[in-house]
ModelCIF file with pLDDT and N, C-alpha, C, O atoms, coordinates in Angstrom:
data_MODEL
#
_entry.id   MODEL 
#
_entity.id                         1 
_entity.type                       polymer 
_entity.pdbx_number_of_molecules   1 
#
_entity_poly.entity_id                      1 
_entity_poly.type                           'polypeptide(L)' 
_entity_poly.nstd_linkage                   no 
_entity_poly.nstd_monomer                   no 
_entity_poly.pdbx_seq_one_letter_code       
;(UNK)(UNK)(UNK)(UNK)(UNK)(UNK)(UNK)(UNK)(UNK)(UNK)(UNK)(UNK)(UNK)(UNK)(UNK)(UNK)
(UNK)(UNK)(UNK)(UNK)(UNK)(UNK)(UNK)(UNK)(UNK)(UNK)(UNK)(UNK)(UNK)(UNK)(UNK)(UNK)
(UNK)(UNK)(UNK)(UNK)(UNK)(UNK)(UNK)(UNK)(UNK)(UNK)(UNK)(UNK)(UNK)(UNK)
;
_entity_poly.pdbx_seq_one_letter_code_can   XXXXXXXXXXXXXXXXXXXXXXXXXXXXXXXXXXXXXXXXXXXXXX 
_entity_poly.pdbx_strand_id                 A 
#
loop_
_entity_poly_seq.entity_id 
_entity_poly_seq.num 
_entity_poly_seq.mon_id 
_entity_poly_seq.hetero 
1 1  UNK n 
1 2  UNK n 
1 3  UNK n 
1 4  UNK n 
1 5  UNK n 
1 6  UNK n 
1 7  UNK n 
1 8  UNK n 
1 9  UNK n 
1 10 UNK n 
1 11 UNK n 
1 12 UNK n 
1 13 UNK n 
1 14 UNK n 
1 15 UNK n 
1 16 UNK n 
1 17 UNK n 
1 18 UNK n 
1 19 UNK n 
1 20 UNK n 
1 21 UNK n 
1 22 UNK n 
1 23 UNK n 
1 24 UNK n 
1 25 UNK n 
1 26 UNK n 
1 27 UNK n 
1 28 UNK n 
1 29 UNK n 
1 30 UNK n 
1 31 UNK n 
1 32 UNK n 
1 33 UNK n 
1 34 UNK n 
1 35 UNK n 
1 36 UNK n 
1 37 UNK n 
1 38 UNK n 
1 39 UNK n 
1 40 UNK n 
1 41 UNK n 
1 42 UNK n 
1 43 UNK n 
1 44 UNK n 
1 45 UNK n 
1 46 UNK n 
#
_struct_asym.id          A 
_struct_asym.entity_id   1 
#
loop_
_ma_qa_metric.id 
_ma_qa_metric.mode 
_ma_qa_metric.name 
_ma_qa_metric.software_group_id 
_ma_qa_metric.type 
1 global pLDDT . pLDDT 
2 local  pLDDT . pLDDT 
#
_ma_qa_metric_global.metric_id      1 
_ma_qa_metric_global.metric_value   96.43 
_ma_qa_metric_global.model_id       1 
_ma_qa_metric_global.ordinal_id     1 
#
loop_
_ma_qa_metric_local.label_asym_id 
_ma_qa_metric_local.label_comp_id 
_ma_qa_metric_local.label_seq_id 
_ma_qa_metric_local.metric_id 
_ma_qa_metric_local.metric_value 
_ma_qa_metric_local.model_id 
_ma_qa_metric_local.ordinal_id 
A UNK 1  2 97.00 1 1  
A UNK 2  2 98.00 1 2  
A UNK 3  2 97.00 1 3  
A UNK 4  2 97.00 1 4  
A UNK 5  2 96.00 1 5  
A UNK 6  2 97.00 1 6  
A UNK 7  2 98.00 1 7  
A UNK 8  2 98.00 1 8  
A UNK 9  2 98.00 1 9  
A UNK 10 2 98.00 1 10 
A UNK 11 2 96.00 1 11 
A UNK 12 2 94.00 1 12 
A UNK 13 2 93.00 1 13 
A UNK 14 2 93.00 1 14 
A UNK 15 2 93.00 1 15 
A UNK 16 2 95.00 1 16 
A UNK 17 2 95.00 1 17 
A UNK 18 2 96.00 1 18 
A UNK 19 2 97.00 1 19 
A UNK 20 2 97.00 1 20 
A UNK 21 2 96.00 1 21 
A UNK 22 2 97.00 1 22 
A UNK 23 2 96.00 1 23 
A UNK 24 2 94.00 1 24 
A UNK 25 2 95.00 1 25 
A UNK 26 2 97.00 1 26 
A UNK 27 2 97.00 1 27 
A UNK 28 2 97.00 1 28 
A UNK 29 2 97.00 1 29 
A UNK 30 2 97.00 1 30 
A UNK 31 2 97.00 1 31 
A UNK 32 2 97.00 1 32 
A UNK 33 2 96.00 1 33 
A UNK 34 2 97.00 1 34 
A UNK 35 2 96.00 1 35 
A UNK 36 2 96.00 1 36 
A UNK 37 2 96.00 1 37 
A UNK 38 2 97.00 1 38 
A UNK 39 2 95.00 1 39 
A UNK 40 2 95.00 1 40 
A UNK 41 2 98.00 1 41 
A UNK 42 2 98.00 1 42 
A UNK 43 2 98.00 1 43 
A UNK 44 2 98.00 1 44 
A UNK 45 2 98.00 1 45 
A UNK 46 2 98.00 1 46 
#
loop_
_atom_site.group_PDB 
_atom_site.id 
_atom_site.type_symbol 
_atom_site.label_atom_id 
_atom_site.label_alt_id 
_atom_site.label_comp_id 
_atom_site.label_asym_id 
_atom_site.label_entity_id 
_atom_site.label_seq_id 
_atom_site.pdbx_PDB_ins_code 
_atom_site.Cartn_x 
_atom_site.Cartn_y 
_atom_site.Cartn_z 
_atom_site.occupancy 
_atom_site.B_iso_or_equiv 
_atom_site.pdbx_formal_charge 
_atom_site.auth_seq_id 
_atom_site.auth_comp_id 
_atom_site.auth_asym_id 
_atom_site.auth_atom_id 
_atom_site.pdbx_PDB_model_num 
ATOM 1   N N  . UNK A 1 1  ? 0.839  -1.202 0.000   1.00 97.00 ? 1  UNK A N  1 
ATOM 2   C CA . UNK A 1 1  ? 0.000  0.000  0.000   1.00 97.00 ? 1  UNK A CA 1 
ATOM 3   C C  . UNK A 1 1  ? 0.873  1.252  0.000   1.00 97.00 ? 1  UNK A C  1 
ATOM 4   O O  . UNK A 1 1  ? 0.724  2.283  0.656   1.00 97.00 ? 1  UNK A O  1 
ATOM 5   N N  . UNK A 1 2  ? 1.969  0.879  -1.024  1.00 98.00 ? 2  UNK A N  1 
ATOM 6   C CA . UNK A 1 2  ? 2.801  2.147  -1.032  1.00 98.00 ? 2  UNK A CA 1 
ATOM 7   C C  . UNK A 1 2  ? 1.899  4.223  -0.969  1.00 98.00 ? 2  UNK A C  1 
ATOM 8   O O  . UNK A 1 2  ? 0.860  4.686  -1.441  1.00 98.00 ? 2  UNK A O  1 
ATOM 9   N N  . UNK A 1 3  ? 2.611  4.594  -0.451  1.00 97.00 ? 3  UNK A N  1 
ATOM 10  C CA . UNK A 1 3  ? 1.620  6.094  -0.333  1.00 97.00 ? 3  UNK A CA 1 
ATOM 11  C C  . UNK A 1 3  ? 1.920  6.749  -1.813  1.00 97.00 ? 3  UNK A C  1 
ATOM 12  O O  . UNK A 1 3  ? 2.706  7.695  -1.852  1.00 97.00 ? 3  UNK A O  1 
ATOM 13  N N  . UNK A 1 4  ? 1.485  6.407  -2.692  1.00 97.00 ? 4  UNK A N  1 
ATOM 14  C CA . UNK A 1 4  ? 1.014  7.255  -4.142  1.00 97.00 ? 4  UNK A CA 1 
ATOM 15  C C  . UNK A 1 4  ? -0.096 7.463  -4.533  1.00 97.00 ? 4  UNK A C  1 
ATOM 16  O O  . UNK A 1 4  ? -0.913 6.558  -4.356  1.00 97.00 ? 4  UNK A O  1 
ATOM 17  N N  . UNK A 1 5  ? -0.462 8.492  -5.083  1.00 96.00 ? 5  UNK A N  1 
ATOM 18  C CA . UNK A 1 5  ? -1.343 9.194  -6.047  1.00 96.00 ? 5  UNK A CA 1 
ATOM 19  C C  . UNK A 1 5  ? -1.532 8.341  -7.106  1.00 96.00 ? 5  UNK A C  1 
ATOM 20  O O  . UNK A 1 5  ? -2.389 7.460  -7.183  1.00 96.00 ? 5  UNK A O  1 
ATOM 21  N N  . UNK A 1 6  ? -0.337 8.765  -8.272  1.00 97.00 ? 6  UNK A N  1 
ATOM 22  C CA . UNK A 1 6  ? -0.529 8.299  -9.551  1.00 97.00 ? 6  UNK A CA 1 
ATOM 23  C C  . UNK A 1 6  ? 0.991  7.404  -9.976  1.00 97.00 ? 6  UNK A C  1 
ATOM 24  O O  . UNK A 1 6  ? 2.136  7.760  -9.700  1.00 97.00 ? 6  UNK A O  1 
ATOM 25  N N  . UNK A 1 7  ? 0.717  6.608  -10.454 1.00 98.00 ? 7  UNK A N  1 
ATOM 26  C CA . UNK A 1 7  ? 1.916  5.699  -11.057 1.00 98.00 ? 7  UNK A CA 1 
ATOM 27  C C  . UNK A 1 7  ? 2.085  5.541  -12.348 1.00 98.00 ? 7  UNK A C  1 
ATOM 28  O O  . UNK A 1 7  ? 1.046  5.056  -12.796 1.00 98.00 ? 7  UNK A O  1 
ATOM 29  N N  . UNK A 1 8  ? 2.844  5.698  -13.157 1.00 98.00 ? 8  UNK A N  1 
ATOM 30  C CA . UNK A 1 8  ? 3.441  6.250  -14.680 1.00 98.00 ? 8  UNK A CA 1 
ATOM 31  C C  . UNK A 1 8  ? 4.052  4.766  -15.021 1.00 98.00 ? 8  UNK A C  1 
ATOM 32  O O  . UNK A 1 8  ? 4.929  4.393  -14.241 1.00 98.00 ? 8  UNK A O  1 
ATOM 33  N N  . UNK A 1 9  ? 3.877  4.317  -15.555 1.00 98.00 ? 9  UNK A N  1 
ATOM 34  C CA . UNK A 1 9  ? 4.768  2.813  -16.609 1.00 98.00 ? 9  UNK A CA 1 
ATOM 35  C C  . UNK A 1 9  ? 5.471  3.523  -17.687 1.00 98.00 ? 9  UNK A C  1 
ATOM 36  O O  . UNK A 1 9  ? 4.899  4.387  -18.350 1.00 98.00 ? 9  UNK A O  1 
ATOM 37  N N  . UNK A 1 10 ? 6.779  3.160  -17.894 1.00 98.00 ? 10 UNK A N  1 
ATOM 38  C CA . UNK A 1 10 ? 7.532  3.293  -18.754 1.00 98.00 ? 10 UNK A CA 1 
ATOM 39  C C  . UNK A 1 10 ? 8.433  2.245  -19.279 1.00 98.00 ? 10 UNK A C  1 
ATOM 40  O O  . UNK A 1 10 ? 9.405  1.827  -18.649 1.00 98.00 ? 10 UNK A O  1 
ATOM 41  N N  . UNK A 1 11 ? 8.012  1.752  -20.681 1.00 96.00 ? 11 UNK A N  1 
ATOM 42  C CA . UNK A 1 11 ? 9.023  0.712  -21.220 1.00 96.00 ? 11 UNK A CA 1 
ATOM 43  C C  . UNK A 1 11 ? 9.724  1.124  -22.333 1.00 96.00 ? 11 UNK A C  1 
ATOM 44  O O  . UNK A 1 11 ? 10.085 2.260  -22.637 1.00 96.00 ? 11 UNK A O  1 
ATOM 45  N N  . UNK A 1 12 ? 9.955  -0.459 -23.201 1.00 94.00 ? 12 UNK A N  1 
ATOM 46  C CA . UNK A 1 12 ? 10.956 0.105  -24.546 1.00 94.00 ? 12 UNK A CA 1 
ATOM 47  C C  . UNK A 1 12 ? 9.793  0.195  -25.476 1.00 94.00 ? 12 UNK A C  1 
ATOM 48  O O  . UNK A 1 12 ? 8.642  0.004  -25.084 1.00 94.00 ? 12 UNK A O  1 
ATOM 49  N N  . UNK A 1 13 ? 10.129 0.518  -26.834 1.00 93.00 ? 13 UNK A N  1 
ATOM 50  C CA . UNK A 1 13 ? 8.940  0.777  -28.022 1.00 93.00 ? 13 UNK A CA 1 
ATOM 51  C C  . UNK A 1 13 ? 8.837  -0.705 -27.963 1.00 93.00 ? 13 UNK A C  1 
ATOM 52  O O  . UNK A 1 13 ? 8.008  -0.612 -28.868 1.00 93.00 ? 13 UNK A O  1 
ATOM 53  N N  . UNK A 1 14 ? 8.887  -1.708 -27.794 1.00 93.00 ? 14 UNK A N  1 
ATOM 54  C CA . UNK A 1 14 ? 8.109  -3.075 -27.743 1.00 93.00 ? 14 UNK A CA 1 
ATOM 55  C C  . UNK A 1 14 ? 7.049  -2.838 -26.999 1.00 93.00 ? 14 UNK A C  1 
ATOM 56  O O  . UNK A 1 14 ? 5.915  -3.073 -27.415 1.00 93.00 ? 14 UNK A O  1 
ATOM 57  N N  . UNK A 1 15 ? 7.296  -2.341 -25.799 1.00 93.00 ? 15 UNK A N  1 
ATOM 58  C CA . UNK A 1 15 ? 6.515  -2.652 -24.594 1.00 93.00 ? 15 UNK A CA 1 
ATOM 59  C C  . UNK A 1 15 ? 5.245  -1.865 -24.713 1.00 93.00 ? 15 UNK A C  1 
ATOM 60  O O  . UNK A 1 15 ? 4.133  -2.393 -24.681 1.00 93.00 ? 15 UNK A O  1 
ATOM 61  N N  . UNK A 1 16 ? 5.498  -0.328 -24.878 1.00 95.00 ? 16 UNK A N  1 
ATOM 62  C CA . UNK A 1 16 ? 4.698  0.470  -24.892 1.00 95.00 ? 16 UNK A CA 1 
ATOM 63  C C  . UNK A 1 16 ? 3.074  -0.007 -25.625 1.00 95.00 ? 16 UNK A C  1 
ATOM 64  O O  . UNK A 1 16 ? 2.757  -0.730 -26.570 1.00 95.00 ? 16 UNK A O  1 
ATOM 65  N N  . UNK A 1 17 ? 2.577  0.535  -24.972 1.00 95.00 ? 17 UNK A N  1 
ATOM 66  C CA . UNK A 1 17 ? 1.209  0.373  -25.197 1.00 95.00 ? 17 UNK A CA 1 
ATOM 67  C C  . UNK A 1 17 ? 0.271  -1.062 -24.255 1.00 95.00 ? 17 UNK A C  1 
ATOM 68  O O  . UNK A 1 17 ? -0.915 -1.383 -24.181 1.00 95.00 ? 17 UNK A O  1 
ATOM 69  N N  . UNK A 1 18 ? 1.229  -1.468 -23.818 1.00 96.00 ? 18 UNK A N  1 
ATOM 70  C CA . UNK A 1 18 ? 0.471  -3.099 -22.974 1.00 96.00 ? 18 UNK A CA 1 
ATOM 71  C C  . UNK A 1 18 ? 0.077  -2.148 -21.914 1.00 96.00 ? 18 UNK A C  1 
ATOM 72  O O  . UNK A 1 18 ? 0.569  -1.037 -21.716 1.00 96.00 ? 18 UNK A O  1 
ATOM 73  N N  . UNK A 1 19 ? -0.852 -2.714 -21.272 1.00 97.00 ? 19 UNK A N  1 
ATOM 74  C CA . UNK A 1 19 ? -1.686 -3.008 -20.255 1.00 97.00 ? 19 UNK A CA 1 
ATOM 75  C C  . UNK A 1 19 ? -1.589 -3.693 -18.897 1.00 97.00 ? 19 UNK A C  1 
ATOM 76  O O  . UNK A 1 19 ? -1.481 -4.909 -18.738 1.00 97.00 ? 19 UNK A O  1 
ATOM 77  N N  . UNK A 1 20 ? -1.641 -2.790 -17.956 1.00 97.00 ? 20 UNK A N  1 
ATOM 78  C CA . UNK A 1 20 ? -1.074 -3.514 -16.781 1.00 97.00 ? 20 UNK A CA 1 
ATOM 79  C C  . UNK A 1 20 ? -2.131 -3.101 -15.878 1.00 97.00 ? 20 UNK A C  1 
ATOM 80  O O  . UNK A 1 20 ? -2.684 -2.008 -15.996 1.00 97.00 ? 20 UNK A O  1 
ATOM 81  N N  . UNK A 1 21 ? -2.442 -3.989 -14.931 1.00 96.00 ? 21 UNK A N  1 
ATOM 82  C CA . UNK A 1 21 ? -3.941 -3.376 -13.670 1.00 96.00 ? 21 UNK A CA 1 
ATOM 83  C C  . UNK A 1 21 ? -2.849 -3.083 -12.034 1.00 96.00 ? 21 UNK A C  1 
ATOM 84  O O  . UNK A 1 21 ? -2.087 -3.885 -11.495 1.00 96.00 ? 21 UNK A O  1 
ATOM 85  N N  . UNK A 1 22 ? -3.120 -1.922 -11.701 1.00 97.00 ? 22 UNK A N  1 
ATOM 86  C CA . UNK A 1 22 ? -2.622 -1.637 -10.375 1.00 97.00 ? 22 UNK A CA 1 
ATOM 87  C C  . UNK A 1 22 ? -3.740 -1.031 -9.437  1.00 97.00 ? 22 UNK A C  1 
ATOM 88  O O  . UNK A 1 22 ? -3.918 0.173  -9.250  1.00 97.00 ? 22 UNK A O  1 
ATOM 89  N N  . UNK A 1 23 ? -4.313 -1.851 -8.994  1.00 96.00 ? 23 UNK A N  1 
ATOM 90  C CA . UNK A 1 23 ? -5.185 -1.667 -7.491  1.00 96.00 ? 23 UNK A CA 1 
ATOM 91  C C  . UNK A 1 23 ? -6.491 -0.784 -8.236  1.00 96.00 ? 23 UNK A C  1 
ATOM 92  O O  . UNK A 1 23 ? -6.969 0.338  -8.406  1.00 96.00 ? 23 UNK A O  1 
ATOM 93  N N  . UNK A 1 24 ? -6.629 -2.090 -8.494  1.00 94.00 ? 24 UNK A N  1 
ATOM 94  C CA . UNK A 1 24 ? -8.008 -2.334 -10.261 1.00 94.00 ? 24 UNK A CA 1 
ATOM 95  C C  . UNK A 1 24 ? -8.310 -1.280 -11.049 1.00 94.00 ? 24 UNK A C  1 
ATOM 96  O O  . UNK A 1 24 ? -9.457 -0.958 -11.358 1.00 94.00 ? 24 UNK A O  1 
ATOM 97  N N  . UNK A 1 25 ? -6.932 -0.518 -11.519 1.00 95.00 ? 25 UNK A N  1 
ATOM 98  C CA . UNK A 1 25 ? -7.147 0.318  -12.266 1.00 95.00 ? 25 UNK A CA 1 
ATOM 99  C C  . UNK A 1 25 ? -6.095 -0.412 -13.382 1.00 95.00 ? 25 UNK A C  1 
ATOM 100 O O  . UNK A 1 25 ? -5.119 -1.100 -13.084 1.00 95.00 ? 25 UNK A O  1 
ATOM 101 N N  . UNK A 1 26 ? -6.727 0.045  -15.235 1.00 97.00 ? 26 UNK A N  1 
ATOM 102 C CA . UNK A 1 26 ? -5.353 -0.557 -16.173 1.00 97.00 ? 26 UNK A CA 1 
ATOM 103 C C  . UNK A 1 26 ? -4.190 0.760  -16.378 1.00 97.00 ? 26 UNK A C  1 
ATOM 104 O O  . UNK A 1 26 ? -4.463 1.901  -16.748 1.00 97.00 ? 26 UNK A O  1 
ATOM 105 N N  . UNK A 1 27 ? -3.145 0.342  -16.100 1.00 97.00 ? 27 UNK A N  1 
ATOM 106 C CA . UNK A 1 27 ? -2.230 1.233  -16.666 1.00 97.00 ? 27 UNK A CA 1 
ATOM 107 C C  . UNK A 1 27 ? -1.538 1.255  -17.891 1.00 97.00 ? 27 UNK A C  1 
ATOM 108 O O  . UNK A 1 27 ? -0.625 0.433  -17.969 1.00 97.00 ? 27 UNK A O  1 
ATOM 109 N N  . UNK A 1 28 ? -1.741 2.020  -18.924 1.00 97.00 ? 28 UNK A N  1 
ATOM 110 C CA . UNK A 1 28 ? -1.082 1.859  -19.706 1.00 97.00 ? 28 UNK A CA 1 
ATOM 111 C C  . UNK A 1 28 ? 0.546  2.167  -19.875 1.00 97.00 ? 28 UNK A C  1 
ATOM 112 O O  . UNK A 1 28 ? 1.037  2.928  -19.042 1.00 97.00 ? 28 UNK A O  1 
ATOM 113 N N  . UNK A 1 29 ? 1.441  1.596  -20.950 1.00 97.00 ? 29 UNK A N  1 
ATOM 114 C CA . UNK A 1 29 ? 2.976  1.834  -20.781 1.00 97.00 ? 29 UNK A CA 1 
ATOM 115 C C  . UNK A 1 29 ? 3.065  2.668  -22.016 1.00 97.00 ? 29 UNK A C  1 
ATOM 116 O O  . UNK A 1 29 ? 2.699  2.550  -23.185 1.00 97.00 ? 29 UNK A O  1 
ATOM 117 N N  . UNK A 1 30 ? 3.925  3.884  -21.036 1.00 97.00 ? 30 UNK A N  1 
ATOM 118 C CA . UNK A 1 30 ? 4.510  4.937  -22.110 1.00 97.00 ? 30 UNK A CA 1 
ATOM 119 C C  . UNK A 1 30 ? 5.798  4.709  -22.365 1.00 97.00 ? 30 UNK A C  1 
ATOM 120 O O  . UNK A 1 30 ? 6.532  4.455  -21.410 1.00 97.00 ? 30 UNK A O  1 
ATOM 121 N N  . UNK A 1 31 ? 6.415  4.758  -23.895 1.00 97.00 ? 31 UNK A N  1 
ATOM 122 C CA . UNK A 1 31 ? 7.108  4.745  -24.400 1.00 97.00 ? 31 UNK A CA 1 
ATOM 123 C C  . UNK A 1 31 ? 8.251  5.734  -23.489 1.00 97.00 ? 31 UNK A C  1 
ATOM 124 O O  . UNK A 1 31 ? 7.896  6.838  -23.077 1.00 97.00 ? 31 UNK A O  1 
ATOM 125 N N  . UNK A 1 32 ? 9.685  5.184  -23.226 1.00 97.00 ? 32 UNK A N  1 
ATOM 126 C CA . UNK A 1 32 ? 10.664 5.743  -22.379 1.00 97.00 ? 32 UNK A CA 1 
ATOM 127 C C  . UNK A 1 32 ? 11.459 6.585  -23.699 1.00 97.00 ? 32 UNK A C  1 
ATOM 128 O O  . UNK A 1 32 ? 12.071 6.088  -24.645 1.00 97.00 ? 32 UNK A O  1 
ATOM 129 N N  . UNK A 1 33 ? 11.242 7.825  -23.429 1.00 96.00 ? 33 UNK A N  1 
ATOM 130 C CA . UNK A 1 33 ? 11.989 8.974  -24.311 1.00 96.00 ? 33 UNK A CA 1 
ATOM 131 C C  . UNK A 1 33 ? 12.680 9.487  -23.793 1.00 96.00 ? 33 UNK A C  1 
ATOM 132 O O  . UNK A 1 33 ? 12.934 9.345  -22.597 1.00 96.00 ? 33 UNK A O  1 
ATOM 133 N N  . UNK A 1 34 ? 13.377 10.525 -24.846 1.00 97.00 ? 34 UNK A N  1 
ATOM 134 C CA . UNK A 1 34 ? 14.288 11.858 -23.844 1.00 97.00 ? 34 UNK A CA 1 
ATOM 135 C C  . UNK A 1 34 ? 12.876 13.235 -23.845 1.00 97.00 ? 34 UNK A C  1 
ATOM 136 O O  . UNK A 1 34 ? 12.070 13.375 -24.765 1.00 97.00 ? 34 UNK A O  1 
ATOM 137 N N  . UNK A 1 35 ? 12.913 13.869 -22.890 1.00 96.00 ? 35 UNK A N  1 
ATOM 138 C CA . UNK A 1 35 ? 12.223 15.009 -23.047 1.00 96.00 ? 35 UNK A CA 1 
ATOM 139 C C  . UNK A 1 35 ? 11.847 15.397 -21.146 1.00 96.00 ? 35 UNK A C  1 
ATOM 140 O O  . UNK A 1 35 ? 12.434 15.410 -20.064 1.00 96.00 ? 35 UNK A O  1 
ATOM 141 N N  . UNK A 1 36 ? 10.632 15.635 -21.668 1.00 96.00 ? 36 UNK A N  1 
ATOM 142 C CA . UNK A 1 36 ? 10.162 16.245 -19.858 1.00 96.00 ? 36 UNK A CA 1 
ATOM 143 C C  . UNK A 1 36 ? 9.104  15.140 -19.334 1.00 96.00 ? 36 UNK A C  1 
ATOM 144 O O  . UNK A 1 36 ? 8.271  15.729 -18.645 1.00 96.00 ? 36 UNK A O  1 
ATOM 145 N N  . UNK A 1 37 ? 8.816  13.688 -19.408 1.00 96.00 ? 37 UNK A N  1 
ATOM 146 C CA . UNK A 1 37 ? 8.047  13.050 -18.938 1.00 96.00 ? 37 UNK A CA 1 
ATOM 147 C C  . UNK A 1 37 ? 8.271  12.785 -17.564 1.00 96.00 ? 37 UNK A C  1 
ATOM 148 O O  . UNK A 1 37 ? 7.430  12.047 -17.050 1.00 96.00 ? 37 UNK A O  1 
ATOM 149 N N  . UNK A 1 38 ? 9.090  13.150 -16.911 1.00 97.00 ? 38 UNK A N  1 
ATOM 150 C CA . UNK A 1 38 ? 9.539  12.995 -15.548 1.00 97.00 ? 38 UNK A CA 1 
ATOM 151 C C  . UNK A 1 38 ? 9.718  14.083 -14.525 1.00 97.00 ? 38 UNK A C  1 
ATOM 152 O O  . UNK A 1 38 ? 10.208 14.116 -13.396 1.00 97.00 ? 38 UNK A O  1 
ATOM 153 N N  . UNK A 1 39 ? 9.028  15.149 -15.487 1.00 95.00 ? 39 UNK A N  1 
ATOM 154 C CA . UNK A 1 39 ? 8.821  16.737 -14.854 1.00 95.00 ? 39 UNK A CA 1 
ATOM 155 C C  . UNK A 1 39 ? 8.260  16.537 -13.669 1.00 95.00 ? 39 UNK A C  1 
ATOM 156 O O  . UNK A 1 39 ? 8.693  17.111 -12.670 1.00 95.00 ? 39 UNK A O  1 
ATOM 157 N N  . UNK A 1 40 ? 7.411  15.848 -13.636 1.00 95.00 ? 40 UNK A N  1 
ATOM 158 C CA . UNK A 1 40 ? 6.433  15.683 -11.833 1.00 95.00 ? 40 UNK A CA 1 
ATOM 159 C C  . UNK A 1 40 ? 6.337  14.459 -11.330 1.00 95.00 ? 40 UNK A C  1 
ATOM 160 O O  . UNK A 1 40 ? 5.301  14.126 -10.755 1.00 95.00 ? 40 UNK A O  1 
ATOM 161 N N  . UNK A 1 41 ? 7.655  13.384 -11.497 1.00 98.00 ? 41 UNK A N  1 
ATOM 162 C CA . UNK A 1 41 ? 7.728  12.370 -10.954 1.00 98.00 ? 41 UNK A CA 1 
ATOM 163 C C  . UNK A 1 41 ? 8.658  12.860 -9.591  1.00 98.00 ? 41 UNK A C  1 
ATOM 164 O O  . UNK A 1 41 ? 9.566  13.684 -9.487  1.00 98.00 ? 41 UNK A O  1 
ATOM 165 N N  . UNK A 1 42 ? 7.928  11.865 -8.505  1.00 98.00 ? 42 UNK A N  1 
ATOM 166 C CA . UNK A 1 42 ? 9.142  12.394 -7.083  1.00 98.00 ? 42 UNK A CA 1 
ATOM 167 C C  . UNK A 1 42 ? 9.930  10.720 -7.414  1.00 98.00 ? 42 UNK A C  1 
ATOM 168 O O  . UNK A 1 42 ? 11.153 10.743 -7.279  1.00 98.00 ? 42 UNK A O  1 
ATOM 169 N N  . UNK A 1 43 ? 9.487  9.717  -7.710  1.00 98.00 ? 43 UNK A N  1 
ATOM 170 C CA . UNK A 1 43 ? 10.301 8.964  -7.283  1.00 98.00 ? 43 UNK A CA 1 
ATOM 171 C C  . UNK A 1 43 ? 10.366 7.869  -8.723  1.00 98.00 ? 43 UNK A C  1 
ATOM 172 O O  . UNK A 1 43 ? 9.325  7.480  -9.252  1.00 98.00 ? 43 UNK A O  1 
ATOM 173 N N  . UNK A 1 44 ? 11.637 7.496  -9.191  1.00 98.00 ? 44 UNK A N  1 
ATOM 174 C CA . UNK A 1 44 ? 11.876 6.822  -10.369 1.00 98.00 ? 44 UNK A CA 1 
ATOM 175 C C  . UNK A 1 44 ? 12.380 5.003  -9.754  1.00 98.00 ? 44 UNK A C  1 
ATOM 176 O O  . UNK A 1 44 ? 13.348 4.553  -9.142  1.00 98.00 ? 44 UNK A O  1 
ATOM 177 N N  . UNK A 1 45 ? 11.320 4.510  -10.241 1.00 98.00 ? 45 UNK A N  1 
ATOM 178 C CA . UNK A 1 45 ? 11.929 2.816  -9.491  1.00 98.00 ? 45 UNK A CA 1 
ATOM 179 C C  . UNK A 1 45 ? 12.340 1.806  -11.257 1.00 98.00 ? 45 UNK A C  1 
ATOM 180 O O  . UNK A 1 45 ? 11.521 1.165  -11.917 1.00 98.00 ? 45 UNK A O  1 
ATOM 181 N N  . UNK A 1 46 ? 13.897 2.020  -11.585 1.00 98.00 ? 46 UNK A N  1 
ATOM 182 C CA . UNK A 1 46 ? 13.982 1.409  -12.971 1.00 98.00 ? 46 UNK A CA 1 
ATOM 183 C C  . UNK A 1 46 ? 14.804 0.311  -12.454 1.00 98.00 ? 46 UNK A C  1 
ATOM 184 O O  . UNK A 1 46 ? 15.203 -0.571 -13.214 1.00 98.00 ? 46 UNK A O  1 
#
């Protein structure tokens, strides 16, 4: 029952787009780029 809000998936262009359920919600996986997708992340678990 980690204390988060929102949780972000990030894989390789294979991965991206699968479907994952975290505490019965689906998450989808965003493609891992260079840019600002990590502007309002506090914590990165790779």
């Amino acid at each position: 029952n980690f204390p988060l809000d929102e949780l972000v998936l990030f894989g390789s262009v294979r991965s991206a787009g699968n479907e994952y359920e975290f505490r019965g919600k689906k998450l989808v996986v965003k493609e891992l780029k260079h840019g600002d997708d990590f502007k309002d992340i506090d914590i990165a678990l790779t």
